[in-house]
N, C-alpha and C. Protein backbone atom coordinates (compact mmCIF):
# COMPACT_ATOMS: atom_id res chain seq x y z
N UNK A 1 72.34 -75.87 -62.11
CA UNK A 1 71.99 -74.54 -61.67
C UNK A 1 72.24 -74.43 -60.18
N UNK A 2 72.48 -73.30 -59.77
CA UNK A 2 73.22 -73.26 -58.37
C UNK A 2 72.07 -72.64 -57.24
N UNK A 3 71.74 -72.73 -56.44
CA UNK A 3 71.16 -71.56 -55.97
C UNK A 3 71.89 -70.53 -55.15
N UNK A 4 71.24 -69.70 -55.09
CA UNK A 4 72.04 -68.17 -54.31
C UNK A 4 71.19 -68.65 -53.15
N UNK A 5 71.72 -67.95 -51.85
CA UNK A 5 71.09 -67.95 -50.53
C UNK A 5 71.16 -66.68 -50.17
N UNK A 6 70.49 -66.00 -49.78
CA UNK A 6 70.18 -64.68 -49.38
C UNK A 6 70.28 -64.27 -48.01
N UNK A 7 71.48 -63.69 -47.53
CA UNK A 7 71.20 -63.14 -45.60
C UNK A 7 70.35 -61.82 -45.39
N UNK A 8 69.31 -61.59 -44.99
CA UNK A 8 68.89 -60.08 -44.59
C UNK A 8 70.39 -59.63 -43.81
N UNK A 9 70.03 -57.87 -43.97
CA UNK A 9 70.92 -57.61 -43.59
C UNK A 9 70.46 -55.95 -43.33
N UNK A 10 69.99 -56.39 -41.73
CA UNK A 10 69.21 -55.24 -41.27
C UNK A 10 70.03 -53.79 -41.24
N UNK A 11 70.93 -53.70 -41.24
CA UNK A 11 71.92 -52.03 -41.14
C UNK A 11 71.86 -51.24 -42.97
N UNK A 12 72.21 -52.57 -43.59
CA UNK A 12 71.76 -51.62 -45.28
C UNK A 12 70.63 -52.13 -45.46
N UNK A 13 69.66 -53.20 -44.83
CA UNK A 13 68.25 -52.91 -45.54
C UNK A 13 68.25 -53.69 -46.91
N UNK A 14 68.80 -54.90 -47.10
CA UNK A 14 68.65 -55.66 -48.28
C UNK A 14 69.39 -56.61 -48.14
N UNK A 15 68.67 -57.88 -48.84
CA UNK A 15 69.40 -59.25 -48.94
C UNK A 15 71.02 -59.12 -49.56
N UNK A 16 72.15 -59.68 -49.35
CA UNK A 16 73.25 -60.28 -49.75
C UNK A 16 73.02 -61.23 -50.20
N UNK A 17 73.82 -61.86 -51.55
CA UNK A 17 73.82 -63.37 -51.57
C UNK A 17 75.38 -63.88 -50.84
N UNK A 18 74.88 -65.21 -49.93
CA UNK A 18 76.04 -65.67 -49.14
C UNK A 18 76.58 -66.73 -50.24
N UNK A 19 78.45 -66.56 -50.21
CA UNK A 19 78.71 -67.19 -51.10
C UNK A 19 79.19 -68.32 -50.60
N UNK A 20 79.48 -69.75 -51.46
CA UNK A 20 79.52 -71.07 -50.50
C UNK A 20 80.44 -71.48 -49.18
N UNK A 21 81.51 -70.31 -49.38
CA UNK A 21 82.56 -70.73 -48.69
C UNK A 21 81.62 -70.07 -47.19
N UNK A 22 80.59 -68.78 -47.04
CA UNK A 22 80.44 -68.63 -45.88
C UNK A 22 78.98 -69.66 -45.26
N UNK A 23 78.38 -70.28 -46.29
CA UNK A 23 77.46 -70.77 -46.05
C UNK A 23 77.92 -72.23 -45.21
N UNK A 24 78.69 -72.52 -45.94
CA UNK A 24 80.06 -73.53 -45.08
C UNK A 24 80.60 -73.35 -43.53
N UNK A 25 80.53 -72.09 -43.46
CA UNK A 25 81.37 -71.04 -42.40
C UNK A 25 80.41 -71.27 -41.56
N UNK A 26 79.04 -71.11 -42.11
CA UNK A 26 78.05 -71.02 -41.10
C UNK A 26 77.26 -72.27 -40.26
N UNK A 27 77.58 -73.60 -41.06
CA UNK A 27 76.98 -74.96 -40.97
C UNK A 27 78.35 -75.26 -39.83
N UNK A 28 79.87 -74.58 -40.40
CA UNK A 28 80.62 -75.51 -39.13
C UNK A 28 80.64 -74.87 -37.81
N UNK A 29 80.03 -72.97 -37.86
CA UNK A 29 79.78 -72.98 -36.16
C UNK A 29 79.07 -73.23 -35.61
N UNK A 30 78.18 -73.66 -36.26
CA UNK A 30 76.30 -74.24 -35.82
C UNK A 30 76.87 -75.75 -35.07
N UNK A 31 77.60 -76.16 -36.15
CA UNK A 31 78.01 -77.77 -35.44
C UNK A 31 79.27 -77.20 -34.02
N UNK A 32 79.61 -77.00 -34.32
CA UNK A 32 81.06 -76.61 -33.36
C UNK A 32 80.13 -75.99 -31.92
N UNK A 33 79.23 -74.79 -32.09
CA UNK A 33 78.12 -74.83 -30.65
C UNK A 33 77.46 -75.34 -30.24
N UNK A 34 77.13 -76.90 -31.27
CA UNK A 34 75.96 -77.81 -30.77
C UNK A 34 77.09 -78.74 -30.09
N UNK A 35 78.20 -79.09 -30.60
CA UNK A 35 79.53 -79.82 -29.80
C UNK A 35 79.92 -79.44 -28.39
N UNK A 36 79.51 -78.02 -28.27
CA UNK A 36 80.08 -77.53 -27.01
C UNK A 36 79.39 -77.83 -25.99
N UNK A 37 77.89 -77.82 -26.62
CA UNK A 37 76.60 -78.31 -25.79
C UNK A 37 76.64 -79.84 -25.53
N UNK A 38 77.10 -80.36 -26.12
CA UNK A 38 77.20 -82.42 -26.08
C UNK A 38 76.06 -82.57 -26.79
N UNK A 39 75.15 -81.84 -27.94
CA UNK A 39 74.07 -82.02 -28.15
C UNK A 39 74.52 -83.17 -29.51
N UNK A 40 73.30 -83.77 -29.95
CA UNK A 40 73.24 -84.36 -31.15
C UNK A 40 72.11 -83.79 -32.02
N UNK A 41 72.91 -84.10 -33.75
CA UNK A 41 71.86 -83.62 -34.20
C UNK A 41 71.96 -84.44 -35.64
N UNK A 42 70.94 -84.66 -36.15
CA UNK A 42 70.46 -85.11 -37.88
C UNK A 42 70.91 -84.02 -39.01
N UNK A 43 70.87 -84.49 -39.83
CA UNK A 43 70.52 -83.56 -41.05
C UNK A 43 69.85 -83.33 -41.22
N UNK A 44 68.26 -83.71 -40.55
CA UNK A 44 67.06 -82.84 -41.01
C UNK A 44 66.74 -81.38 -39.81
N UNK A 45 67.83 -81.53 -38.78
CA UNK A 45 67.85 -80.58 -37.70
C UNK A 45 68.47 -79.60 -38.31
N UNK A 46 69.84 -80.00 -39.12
CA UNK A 46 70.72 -79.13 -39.59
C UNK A 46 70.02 -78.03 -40.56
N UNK A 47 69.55 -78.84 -41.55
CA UNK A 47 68.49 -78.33 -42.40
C UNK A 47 67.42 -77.19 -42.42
N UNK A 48 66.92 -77.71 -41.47
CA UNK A 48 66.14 -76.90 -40.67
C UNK A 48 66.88 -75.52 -39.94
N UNK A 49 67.71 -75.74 -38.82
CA UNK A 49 68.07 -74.64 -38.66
C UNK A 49 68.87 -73.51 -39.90
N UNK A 50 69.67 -74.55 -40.64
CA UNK A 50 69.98 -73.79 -41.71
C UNK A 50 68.96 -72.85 -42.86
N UNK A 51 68.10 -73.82 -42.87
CA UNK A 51 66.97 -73.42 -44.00
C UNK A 51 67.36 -73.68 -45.36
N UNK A 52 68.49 -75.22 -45.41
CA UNK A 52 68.74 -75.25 -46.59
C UNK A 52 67.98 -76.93 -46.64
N UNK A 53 68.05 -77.42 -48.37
CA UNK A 53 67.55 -78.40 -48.52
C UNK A 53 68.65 -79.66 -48.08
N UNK A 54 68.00 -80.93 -47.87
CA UNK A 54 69.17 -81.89 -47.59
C UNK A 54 69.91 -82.28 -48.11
N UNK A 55 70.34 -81.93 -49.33
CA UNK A 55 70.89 -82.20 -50.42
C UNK A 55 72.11 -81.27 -50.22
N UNK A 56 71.85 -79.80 -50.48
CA UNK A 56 72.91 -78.96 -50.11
C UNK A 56 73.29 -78.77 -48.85
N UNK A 57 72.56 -79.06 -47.35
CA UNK A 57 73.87 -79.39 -46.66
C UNK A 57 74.69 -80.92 -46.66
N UNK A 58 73.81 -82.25 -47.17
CA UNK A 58 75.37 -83.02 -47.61
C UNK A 58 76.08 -82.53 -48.14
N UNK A 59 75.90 -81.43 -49.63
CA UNK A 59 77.07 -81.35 -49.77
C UNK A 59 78.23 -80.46 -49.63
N UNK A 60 77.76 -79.35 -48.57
CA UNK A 60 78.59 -78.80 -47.74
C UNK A 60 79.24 -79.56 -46.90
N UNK A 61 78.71 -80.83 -46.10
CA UNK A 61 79.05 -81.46 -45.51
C UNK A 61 80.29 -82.30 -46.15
N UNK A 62 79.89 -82.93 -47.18
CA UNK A 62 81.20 -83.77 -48.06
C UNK A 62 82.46 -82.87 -47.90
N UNK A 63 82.03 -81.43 -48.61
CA UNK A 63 83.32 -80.51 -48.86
C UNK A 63 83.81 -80.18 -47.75
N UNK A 64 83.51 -80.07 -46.38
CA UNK A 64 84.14 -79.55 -45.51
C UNK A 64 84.97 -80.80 -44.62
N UNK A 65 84.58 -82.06 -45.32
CA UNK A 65 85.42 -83.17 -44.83
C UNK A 65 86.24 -84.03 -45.53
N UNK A 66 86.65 -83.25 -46.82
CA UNK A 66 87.37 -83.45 -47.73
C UNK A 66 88.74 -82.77 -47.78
């Protein structure tokens, strides 16, 4: 079973579900601005800022380095 992720989306006033390819989209500019910063970070940081479980960002993570 998959889960949906939901973006608010304050101009129409209701959740979207984000589909994997942008949820992807969104984990590599998070990393790509923490790079710019020299920052480091975990997967439980990632997680966190994402608000996803650790499970699904490994495996965004696998797919986007595949």
């Amino acid at each position: 079973m998959t889960k949906i992720t939901y973006e608010s989306t304050e101009e129409l006033g209701h959740s979207i579900p984000l589909s994997k390819r942008e949820i992807e989209e969104d984990i590599l500019e998070e990393l790509c601005s923490l790079a710019k910063k020299d920052a480091l970070i975990g997967i439980s940081e990632i997680c966190g800022r994402m608000k996803m479980s650790r499970r699904e960002v490994l495996a965004c993570l696998k797919q986007l380095t595949a």
